[in-house]
N, C-alpha and C. Protein backbone atom coordinates (compact mmCIF):
# COMPACT_ATOMS: atom_id res chain seq x y z
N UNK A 1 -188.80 82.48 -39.86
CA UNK A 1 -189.98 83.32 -39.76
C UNK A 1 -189.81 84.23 -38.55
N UNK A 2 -190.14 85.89 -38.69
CA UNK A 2 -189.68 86.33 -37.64
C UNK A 2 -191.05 86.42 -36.36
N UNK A 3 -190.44 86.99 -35.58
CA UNK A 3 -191.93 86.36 -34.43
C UNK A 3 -193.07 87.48 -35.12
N UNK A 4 -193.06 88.70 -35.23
CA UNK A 4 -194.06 89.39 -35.79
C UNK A 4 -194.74 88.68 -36.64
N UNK A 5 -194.59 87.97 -37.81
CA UNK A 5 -194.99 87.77 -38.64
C UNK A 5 -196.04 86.06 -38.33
N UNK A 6 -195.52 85.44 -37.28
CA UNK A 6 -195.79 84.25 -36.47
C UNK A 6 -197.25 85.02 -35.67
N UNK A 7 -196.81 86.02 -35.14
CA UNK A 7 -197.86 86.28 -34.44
C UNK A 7 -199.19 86.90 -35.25
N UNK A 8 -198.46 87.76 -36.29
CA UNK A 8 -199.59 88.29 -36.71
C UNK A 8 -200.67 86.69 -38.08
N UNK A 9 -199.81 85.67 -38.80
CA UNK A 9 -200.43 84.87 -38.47
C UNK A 9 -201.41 84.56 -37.65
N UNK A 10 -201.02 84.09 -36.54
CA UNK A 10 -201.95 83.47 -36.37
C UNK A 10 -202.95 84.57 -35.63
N UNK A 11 -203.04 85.35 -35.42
CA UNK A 11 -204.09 86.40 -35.26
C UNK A 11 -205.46 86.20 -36.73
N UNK A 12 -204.84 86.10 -37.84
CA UNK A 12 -205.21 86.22 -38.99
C UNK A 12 -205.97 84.44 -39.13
N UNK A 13 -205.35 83.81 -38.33
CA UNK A 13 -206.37 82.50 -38.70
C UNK A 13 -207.43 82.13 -37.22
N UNK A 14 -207.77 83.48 -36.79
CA UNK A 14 -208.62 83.29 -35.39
C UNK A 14 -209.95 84.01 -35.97
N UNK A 15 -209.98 84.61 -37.48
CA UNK A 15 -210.95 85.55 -37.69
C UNK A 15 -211.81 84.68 -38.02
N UNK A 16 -212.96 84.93 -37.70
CA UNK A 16 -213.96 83.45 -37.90
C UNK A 16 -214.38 83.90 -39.42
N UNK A 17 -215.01 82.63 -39.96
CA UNK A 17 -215.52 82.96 -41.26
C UNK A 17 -216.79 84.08 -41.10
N UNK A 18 -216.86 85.18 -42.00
CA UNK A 18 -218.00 85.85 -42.19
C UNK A 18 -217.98 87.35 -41.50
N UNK A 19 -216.28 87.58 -40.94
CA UNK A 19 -215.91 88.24 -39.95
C UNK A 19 -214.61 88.81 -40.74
N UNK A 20 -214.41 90.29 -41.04
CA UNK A 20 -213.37 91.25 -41.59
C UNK A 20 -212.76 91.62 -40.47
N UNK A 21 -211.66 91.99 -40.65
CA UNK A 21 -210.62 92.78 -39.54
C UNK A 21 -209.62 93.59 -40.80
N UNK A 22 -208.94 94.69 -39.66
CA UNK A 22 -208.05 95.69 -40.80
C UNK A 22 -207.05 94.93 -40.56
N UNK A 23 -206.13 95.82 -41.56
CA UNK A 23 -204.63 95.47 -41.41
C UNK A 23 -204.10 96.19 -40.39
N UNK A 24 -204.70 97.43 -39.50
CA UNK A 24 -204.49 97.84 -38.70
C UNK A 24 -204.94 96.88 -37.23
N UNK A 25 -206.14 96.32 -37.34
CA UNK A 25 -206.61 95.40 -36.33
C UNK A 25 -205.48 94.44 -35.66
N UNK A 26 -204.88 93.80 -36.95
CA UNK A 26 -204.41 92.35 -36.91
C UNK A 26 -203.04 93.55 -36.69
N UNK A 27 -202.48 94.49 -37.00
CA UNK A 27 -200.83 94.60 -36.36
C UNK A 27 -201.26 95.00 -34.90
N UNK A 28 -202.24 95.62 -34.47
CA UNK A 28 -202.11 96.39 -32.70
C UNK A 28 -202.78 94.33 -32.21
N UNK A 29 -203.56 93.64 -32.44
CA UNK A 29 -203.25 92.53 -31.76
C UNK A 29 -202.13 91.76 -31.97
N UNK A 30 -201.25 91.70 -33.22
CA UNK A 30 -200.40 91.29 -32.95
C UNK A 30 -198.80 92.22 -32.43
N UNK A 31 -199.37 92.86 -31.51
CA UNK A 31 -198.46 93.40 -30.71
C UNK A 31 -197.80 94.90 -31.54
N UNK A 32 -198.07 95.52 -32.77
CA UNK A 32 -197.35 96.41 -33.53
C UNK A 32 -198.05 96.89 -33.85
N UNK A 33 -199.20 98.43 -33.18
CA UNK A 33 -200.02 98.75 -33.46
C UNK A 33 -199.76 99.73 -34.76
N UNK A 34 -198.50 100.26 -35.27
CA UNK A 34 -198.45 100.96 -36.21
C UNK A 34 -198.09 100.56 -37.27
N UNK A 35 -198.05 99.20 -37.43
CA UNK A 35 -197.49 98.12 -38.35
C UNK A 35 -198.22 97.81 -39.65
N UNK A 36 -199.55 98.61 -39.49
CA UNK A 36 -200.54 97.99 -40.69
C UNK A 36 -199.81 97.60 -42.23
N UNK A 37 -199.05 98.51 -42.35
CA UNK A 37 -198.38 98.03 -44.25
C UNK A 37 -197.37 96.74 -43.85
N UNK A 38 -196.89 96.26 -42.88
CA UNK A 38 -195.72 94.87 -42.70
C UNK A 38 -197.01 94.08 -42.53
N UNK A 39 -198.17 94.50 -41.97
CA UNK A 39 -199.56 93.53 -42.47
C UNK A 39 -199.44 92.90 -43.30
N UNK A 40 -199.68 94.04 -44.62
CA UNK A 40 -200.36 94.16 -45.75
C UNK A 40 -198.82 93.49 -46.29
N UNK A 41 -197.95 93.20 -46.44
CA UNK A 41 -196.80 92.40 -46.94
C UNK A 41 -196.74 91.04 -46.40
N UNK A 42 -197.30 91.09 -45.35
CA UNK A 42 -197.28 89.60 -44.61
C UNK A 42 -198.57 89.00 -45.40
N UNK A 43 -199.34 89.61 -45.37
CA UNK A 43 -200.78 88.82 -46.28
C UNK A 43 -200.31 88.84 -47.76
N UNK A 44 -200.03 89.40 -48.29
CA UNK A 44 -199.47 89.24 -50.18
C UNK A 44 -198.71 88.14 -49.67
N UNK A 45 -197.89 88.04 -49.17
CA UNK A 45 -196.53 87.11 -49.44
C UNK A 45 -197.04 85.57 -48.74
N UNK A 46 -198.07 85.63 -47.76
CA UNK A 46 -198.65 84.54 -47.47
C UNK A 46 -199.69 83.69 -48.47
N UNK A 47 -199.03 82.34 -48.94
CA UNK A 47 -200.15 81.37 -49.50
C UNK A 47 -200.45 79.66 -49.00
N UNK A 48 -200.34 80.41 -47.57
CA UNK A 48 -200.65 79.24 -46.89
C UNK A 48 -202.29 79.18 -46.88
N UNK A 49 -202.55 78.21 -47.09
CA UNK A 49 -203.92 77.68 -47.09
C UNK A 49 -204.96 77.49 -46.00
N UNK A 50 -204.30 77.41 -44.81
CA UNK A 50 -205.00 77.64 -44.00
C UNK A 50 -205.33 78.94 -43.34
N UNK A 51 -204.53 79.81 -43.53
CA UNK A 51 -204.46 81.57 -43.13
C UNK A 51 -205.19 82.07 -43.77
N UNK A 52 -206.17 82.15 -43.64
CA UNK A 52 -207.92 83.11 -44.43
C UNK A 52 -207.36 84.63 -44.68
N UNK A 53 -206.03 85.01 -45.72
CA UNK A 53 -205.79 86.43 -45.67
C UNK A 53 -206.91 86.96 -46.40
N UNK A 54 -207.89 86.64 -46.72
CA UNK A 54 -209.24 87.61 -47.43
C UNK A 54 -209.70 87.89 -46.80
N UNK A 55 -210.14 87.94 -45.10
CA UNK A 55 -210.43 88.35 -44.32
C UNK A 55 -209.67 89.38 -43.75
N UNK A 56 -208.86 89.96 -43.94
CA UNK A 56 -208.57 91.05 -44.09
C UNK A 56 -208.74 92.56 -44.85
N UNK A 57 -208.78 92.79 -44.69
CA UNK A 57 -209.14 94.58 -45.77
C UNK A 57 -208.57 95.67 -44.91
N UNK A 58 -209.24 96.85 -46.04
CA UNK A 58 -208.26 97.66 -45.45
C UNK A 58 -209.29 98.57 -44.49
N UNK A 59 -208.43 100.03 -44.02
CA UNK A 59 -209.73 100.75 -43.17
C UNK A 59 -210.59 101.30 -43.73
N UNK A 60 -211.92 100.88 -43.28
CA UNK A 60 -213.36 101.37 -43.47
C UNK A 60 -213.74 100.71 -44.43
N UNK A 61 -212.92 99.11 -44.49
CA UNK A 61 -213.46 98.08 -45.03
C UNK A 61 -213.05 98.04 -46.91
N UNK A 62 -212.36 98.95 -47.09
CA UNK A 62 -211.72 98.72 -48.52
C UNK A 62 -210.93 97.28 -48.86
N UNK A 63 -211.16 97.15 -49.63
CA UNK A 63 -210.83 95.63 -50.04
C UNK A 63 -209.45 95.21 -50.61
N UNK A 64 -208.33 96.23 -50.85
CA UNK A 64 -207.06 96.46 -50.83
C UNK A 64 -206.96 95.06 -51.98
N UNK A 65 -205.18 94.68 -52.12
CA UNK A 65 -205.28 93.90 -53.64
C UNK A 65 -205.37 92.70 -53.54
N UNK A 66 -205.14 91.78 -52.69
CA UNK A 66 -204.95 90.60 -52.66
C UNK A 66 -204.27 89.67 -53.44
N UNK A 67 -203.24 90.21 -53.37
CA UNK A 67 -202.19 89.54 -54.64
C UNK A 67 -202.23 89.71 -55.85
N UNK A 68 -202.83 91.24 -56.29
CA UNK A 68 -203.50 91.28 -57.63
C UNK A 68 -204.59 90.29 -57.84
N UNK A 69 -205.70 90.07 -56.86
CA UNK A 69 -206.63 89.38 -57.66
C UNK A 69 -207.74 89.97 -56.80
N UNK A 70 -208.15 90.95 -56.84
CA UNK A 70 -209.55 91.55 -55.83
C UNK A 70 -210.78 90.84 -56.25
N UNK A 71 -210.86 89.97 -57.38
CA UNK A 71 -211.62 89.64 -57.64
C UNK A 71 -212.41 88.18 -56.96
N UNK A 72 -210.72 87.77 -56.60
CA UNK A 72 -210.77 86.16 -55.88
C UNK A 72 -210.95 86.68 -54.78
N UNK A 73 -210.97 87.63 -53.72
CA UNK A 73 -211.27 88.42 -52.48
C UNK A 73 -212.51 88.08 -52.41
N UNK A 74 -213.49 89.05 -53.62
CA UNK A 74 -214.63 89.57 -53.61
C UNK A 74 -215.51 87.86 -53.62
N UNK A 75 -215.35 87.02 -54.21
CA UNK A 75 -215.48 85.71 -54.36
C UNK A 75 -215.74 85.24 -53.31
N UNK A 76 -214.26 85.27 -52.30
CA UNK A 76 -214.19 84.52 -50.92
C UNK A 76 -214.90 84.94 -49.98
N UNK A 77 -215.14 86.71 -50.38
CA UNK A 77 -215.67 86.94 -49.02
C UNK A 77 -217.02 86.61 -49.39
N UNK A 78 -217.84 86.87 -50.47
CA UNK A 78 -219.49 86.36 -50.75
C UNK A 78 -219.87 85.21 -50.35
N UNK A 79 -218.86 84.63 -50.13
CA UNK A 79 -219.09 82.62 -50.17
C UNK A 79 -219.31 82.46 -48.70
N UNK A 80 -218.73 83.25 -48.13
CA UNK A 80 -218.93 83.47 -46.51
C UNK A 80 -220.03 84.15 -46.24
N UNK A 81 -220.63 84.64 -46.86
CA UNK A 81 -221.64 85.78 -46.61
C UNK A 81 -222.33 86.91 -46.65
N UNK A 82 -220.57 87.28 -46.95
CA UNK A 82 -220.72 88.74 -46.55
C UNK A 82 -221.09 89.53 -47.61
N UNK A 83 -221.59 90.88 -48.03
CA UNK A 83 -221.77 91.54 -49.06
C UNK A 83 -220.60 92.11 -49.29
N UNK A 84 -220.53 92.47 -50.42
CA UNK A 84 -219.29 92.91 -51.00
C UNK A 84 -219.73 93.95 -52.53
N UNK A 85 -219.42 95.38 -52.28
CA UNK A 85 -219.33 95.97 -53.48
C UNK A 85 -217.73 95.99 -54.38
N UNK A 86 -217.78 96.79 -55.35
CA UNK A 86 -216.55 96.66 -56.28
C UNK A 86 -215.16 96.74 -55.47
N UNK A 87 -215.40 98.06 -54.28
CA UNK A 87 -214.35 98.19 -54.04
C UNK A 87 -214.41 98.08 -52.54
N UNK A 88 -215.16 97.88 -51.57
CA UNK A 88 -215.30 97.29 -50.37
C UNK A 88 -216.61 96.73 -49.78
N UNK A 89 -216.46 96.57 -48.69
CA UNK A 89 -217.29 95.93 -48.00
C UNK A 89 -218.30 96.56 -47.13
N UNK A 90 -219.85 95.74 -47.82
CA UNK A 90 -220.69 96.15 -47.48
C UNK A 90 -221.34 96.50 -45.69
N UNK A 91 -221.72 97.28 -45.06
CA UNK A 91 -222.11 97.28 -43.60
C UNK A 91 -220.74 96.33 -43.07
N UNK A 92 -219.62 97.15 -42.90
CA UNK A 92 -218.76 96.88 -42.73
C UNK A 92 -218.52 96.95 -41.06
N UNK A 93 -219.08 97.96 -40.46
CA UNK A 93 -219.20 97.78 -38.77
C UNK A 93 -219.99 96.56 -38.23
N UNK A 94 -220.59 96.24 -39.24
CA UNK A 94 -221.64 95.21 -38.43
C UNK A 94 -220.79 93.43 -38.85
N UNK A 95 -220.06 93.72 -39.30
CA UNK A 95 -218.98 92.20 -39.79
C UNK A 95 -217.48 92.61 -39.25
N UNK A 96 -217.00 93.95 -38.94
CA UNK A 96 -215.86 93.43 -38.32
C UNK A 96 -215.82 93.18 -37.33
N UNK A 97 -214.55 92.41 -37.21
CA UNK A 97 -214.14 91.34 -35.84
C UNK A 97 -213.23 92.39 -34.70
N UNK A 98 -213.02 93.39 -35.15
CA UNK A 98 -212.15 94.27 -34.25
C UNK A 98 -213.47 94.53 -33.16
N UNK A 99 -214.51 94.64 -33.76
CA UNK A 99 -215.57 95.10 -32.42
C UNK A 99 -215.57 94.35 -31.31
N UNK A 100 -215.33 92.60 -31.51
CA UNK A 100 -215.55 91.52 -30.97
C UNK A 100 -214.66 91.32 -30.48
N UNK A 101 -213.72 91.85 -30.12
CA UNK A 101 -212.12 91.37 -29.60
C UNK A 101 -211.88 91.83 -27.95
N UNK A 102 -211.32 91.48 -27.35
CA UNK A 102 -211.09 91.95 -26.56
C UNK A 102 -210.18 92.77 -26.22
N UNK A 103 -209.28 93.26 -25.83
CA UNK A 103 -207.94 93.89 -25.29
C UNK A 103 -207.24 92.41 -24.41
N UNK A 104 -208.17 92.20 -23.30
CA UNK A 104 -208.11 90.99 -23.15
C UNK A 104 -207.22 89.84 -23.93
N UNK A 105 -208.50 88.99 -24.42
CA UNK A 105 -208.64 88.21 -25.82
C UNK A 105 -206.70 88.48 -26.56
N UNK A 106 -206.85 89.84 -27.11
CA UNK A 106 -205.54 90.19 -27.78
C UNK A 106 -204.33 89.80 -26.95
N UNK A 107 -203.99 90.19 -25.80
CA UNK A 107 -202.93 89.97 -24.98
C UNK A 107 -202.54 88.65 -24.77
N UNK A 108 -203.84 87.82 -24.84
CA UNK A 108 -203.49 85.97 -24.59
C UNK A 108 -203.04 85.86 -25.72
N UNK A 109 -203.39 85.94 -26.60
CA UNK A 109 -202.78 85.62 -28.09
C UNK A 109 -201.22 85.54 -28.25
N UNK A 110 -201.16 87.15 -27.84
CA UNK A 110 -199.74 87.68 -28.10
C UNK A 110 -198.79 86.77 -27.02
N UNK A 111 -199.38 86.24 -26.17
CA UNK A 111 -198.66 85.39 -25.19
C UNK A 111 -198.65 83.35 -25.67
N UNK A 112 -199.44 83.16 -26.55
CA UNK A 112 -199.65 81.80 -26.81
C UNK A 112 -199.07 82.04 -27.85
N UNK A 113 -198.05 83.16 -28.91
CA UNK A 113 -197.29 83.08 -30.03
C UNK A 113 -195.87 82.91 -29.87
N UNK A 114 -195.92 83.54 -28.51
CA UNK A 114 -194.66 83.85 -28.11
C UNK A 114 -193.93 83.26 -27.85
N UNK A 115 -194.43 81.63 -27.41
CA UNK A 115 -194.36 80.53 -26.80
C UNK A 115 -193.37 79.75 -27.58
């Protein structure tokens, strides 16, 4: 596993339930701010069970494919809370987690992956 993909993990299992982040969010905390599509390949190709990749979307809260199944997305994210139309997410500033982050916050991360 290469460290990008380690890091951006576990970035991706810090998003609390009920809480969206981009694929742009999760590459600049995990250290590759222009990285958003090696995101979006790291979440398809991930089916680890504990890594909440439905908490992810795309920018301005589009709900991108999820392994071909937007539907199991739209599912996961309701069950949490959140509203969800066909093709993204409802009051989407007021549920993402990029607001809540620190610069801070991000830098420890990138240092407790590294490890």
């Amino acid at each position: 596993m290469s460290d990008f993909r380690r890091r951006v993990l576990a970035v991706v299992r810090r998003i609390p339930p009920g809480r969206v982040a981009t694929y742009g969010d999760v590459a600049d905390w995990a250290g590759r701010p222009r990285a958003w599509r090696a995101v979006g390949n790291i979440m398809r190709e991930c089916h680890e069970p504990a890594t909440p990749c439905h908490r992810v979307v795309g920018a301005g809260g589009a709900l991108g494919g999820y392994g071909g199944n937007p539907q199991l997305k739209r599912e996961l994210l309701r069950a949490e809370g959140l509203q969800v139309g066909i093709a993204r997410i409802r009051r989407f500033r007021d549920v993402r987690w990029a607001t809540k982050v620190s610069k801070e916050a991000s830098r420890k991360w990138k240092v407790e992956t590294e490890k």
